[in-house]
PDB file of N, CA and C in Angstrom:
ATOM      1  N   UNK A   1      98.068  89.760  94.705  1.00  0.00           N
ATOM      2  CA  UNK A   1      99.446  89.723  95.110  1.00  0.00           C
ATOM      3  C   UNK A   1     100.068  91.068  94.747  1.00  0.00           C
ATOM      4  N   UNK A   2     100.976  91.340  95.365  1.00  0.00           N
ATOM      5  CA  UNK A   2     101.437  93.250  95.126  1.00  0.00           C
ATOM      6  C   UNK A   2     102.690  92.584  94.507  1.00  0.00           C
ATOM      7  N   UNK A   3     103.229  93.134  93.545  1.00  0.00           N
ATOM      8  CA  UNK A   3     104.601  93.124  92.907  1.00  0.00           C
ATOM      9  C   UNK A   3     105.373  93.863  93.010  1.00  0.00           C
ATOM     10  N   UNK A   4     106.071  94.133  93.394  1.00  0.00           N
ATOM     11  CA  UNK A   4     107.562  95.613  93.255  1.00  0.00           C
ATOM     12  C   UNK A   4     107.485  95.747  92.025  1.00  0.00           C
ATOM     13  N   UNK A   5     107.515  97.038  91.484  1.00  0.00           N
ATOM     14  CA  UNK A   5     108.056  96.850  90.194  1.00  0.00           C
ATOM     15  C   UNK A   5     109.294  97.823  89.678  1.00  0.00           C
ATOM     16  N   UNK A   6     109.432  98.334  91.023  1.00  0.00           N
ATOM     17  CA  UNK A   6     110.864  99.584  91.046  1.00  0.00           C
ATOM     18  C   UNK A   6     111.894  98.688  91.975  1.00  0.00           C
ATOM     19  N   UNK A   7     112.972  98.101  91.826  1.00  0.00           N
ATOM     20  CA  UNK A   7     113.688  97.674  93.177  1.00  0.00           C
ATOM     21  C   UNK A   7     114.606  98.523  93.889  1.00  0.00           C
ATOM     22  N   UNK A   8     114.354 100.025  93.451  1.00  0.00           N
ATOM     23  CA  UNK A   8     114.514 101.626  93.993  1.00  0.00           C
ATOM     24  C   UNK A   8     114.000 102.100  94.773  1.00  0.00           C
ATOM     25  N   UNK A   9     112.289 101.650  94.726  1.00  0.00           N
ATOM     26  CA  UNK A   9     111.483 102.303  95.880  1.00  0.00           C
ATOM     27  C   UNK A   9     110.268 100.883  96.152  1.00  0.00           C
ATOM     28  N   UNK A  10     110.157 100.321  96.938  1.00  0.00           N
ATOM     29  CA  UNK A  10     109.596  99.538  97.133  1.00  0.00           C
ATOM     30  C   UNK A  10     108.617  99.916  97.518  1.00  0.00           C
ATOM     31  N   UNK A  11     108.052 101.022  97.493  1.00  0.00           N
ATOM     32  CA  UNK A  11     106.719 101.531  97.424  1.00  0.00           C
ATOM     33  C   UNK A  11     105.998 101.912  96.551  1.00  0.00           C
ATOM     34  N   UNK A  12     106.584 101.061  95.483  1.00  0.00           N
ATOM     35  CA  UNK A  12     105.275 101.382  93.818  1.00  0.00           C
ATOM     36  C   UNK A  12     105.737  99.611  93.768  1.00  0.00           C
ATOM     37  N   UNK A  13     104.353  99.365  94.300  1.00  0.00           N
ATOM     38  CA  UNK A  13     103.878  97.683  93.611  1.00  0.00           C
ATOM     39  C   UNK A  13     102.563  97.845  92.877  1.00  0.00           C
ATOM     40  N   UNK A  14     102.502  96.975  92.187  1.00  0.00           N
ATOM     41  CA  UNK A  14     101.095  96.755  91.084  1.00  0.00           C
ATOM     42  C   UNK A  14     100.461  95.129  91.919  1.00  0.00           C
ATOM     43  N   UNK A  15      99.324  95.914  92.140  1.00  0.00           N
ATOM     44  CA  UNK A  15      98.722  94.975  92.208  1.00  0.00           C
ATOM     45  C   UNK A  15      98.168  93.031  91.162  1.00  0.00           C
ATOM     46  N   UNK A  16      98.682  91.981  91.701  1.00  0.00           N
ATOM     47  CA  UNK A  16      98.088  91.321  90.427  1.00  0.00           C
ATOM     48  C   UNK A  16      97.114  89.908  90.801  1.00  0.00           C
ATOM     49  N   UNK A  17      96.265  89.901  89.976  1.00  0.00           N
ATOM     50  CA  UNK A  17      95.432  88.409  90.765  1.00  0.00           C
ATOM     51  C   UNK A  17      96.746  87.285  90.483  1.00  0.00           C
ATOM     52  N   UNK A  18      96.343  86.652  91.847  1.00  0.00           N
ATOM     53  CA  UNK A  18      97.496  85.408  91.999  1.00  0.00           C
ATOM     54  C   UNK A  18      97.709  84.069  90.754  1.00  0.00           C
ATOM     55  N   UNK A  19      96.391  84.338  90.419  1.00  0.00           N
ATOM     56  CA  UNK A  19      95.877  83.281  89.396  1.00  0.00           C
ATOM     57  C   UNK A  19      96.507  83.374  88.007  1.00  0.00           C
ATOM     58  N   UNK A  20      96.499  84.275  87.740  1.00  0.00           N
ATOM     59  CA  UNK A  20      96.652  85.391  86.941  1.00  0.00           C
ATOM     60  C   UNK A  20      98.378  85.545  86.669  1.00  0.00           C
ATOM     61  N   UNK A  21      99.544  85.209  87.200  1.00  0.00           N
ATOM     62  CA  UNK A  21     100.648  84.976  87.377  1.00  0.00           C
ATOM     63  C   UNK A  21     101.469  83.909  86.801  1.00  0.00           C
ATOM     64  N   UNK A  22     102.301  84.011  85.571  1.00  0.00           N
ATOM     65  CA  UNK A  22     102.417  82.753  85.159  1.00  0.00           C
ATOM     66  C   UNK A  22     103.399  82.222  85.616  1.00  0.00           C
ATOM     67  N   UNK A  23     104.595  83.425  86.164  1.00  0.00           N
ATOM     68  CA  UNK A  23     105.912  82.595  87.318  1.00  0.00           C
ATOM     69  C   UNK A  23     105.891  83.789  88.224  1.00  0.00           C
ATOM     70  N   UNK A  24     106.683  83.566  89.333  1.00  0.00           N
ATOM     71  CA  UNK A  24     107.330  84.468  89.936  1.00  0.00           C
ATOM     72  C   UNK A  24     108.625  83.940  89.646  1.00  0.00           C
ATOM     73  N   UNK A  25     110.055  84.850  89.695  1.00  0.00           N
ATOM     74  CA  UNK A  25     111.284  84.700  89.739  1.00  0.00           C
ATOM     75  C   UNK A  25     111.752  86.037  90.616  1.00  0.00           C
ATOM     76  N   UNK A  26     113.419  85.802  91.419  1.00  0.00           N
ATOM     77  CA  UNK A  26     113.717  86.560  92.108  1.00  0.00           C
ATOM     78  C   UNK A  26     114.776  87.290  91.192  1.00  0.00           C
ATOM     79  N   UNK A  27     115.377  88.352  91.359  1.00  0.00           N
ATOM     80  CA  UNK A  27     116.581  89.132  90.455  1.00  0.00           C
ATOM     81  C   UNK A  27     117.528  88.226  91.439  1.00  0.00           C
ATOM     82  N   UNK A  28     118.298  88.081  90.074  1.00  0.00           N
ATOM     83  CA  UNK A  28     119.659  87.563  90.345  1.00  0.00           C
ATOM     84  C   UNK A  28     120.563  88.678  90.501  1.00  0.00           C
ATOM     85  N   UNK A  29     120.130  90.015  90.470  1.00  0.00           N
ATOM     86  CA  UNK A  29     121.201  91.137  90.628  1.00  0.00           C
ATOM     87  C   UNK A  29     120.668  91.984  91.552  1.00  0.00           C
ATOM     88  N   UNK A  30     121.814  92.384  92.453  1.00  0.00           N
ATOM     89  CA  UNK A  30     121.173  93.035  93.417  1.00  0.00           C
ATOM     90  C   UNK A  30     121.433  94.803  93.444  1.00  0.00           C
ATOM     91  N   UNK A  31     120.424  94.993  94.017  1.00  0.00           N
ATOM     92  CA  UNK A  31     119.541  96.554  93.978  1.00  0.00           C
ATOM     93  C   UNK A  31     121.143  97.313  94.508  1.00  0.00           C
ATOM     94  N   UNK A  32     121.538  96.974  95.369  1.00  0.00           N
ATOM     95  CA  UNK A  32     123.085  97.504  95.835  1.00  0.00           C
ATOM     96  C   UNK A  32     124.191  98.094  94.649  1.00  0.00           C
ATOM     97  N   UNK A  33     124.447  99.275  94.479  1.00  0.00           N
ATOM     98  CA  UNK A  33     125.324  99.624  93.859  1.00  0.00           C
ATOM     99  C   UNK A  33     126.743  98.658  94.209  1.00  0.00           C
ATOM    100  N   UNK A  34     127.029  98.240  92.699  1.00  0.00           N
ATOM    101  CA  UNK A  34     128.778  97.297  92.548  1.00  0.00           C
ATOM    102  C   UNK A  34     130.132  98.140  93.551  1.00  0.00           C
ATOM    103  N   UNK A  35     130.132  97.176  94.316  1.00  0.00           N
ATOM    104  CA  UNK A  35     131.594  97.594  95.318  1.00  0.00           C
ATOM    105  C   UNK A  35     131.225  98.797  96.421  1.00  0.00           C
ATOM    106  N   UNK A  36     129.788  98.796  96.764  1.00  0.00           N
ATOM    107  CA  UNK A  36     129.669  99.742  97.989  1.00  0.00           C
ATOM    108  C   UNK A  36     130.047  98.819  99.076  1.00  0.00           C
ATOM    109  N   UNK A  37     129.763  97.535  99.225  1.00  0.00           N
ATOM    110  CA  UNK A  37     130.401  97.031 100.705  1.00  0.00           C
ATOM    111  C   UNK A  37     132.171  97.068 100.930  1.00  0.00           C
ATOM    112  N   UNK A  38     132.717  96.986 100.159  1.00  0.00           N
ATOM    113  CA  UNK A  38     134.318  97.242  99.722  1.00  0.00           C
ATOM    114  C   UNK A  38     134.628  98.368 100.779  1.00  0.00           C
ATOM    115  N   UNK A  39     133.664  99.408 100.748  1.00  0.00           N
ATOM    116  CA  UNK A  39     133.974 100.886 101.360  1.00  0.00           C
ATOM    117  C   UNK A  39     133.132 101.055 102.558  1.00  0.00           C
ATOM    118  N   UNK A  40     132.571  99.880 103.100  1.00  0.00           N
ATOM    119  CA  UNK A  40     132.393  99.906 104.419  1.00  0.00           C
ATOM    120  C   UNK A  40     133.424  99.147 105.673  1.00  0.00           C
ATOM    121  N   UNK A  41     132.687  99.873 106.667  1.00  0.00           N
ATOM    122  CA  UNK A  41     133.644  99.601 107.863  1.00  0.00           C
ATOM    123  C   UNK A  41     132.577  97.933 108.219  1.00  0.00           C
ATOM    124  N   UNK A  42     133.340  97.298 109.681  1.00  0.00           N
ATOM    125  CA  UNK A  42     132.334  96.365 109.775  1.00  0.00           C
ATOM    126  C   UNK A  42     131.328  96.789 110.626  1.00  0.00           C
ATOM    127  N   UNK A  43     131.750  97.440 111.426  1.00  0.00           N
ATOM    128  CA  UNK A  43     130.118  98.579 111.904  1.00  0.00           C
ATOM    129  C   UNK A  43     128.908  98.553 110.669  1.00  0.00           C
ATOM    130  N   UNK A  44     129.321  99.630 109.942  1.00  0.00           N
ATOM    131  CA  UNK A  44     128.375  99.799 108.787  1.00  0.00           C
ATOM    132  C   UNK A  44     127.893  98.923 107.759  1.00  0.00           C
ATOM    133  N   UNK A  45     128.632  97.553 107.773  1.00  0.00           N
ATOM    134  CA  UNK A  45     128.432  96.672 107.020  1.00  0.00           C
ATOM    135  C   UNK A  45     127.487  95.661 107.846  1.00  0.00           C
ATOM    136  N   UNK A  46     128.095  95.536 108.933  1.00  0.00           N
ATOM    137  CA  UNK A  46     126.782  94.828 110.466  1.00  0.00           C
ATOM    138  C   UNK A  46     125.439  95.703 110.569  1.00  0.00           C
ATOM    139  N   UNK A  47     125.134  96.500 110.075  1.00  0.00           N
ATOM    140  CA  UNK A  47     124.212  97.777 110.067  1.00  0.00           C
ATOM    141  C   UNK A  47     123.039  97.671 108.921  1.00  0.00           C
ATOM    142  N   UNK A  48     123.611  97.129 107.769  1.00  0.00           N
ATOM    143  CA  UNK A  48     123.763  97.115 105.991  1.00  0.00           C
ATOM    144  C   UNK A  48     122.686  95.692 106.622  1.00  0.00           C
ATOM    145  N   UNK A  49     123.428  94.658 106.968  1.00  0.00           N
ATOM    146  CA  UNK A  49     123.016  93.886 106.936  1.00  0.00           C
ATOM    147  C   UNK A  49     121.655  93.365 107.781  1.00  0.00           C
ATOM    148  N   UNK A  50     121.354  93.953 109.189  1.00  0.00           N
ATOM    149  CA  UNK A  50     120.593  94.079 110.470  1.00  0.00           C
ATOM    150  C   UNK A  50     119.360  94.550 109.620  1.00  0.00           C
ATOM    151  N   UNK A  51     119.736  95.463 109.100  1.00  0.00           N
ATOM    152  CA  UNK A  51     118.440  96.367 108.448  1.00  0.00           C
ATOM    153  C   UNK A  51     118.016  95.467 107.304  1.00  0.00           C
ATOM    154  N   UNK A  52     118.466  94.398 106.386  1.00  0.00           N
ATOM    155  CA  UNK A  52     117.678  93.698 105.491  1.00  0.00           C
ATOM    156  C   UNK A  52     117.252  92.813 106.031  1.00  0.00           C
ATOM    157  N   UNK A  53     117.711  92.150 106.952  1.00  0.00           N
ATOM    158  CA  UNK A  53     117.014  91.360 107.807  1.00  0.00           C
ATOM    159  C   UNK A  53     115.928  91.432 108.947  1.00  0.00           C
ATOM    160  N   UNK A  54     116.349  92.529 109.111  1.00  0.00           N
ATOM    161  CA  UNK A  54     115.048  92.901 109.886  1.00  0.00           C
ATOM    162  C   UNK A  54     113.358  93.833 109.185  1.00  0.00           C
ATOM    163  N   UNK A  55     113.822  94.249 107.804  1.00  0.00           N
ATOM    164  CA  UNK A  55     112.574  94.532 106.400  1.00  0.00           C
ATOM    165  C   UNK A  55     112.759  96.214 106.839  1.00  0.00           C
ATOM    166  N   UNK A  56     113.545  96.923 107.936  1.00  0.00           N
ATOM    167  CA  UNK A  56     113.755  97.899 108.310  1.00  0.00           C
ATOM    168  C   UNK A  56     113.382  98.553 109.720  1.00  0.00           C
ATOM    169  N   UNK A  57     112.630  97.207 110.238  1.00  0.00           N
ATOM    170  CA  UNK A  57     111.627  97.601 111.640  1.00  0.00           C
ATOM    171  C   UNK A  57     112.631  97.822 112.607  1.00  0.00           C
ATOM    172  N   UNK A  58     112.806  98.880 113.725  1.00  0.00           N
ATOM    173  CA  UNK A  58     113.790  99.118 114.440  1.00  0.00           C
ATOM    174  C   UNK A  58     113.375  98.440 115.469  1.00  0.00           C
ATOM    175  N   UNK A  59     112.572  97.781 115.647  1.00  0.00           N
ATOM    176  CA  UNK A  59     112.002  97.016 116.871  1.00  0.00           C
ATOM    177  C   UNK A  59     112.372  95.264 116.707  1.00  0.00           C
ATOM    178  N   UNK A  60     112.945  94.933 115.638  1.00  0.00           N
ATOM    179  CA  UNK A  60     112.932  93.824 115.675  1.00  0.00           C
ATOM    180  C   UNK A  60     114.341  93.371 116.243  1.00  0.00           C
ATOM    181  N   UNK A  61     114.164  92.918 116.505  1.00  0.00           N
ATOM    182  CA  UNK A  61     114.737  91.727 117.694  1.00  0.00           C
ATOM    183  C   UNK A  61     116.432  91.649 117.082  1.00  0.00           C
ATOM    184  N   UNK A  62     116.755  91.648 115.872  1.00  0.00           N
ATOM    185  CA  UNK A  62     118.356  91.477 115.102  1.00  0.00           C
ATOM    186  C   UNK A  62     119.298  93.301 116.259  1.00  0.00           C
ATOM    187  N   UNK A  63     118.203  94.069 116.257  1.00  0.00           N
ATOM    188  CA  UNK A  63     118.845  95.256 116.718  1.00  0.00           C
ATOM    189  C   UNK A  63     119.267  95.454 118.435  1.00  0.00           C
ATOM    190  N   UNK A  64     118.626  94.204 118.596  1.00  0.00           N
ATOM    191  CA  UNK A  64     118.557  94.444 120.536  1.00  0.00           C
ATOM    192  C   UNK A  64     120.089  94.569 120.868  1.00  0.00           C
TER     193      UNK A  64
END
């Protein structure tokens, strides 16, 4: 199973056997700097949002 272990760059995971895992848990705090949506428009906030839902793929279907 690959783990994140930066929620900065989601491209440094550690590999770990699944077995081997005694929980998974999700962060209750999110990677988003406090009060950046405050200072978006709803363009950029519809944008913010398209892109986590879609994992970043510009092909997926939320962008048509």
């Amino acid at each position: 199973m690959d783990v994140a272990t930066n929620p900065f760059d989601m491209n440094q995971v550690t590999k770990a056997p699944f077995g081997q895992m005694e929980r998974i848990t999700y962060s209750q705090v999110s990677a988003m700097p406090q009060g950046m949506m405050g200072g978006m428009n709803r363009d950029e906030l519809m944008d913010s949002i398209a892109y986590l839902i879609s994992g970043g793929d510009p092909s997926h279907r939320v962008f048509q």
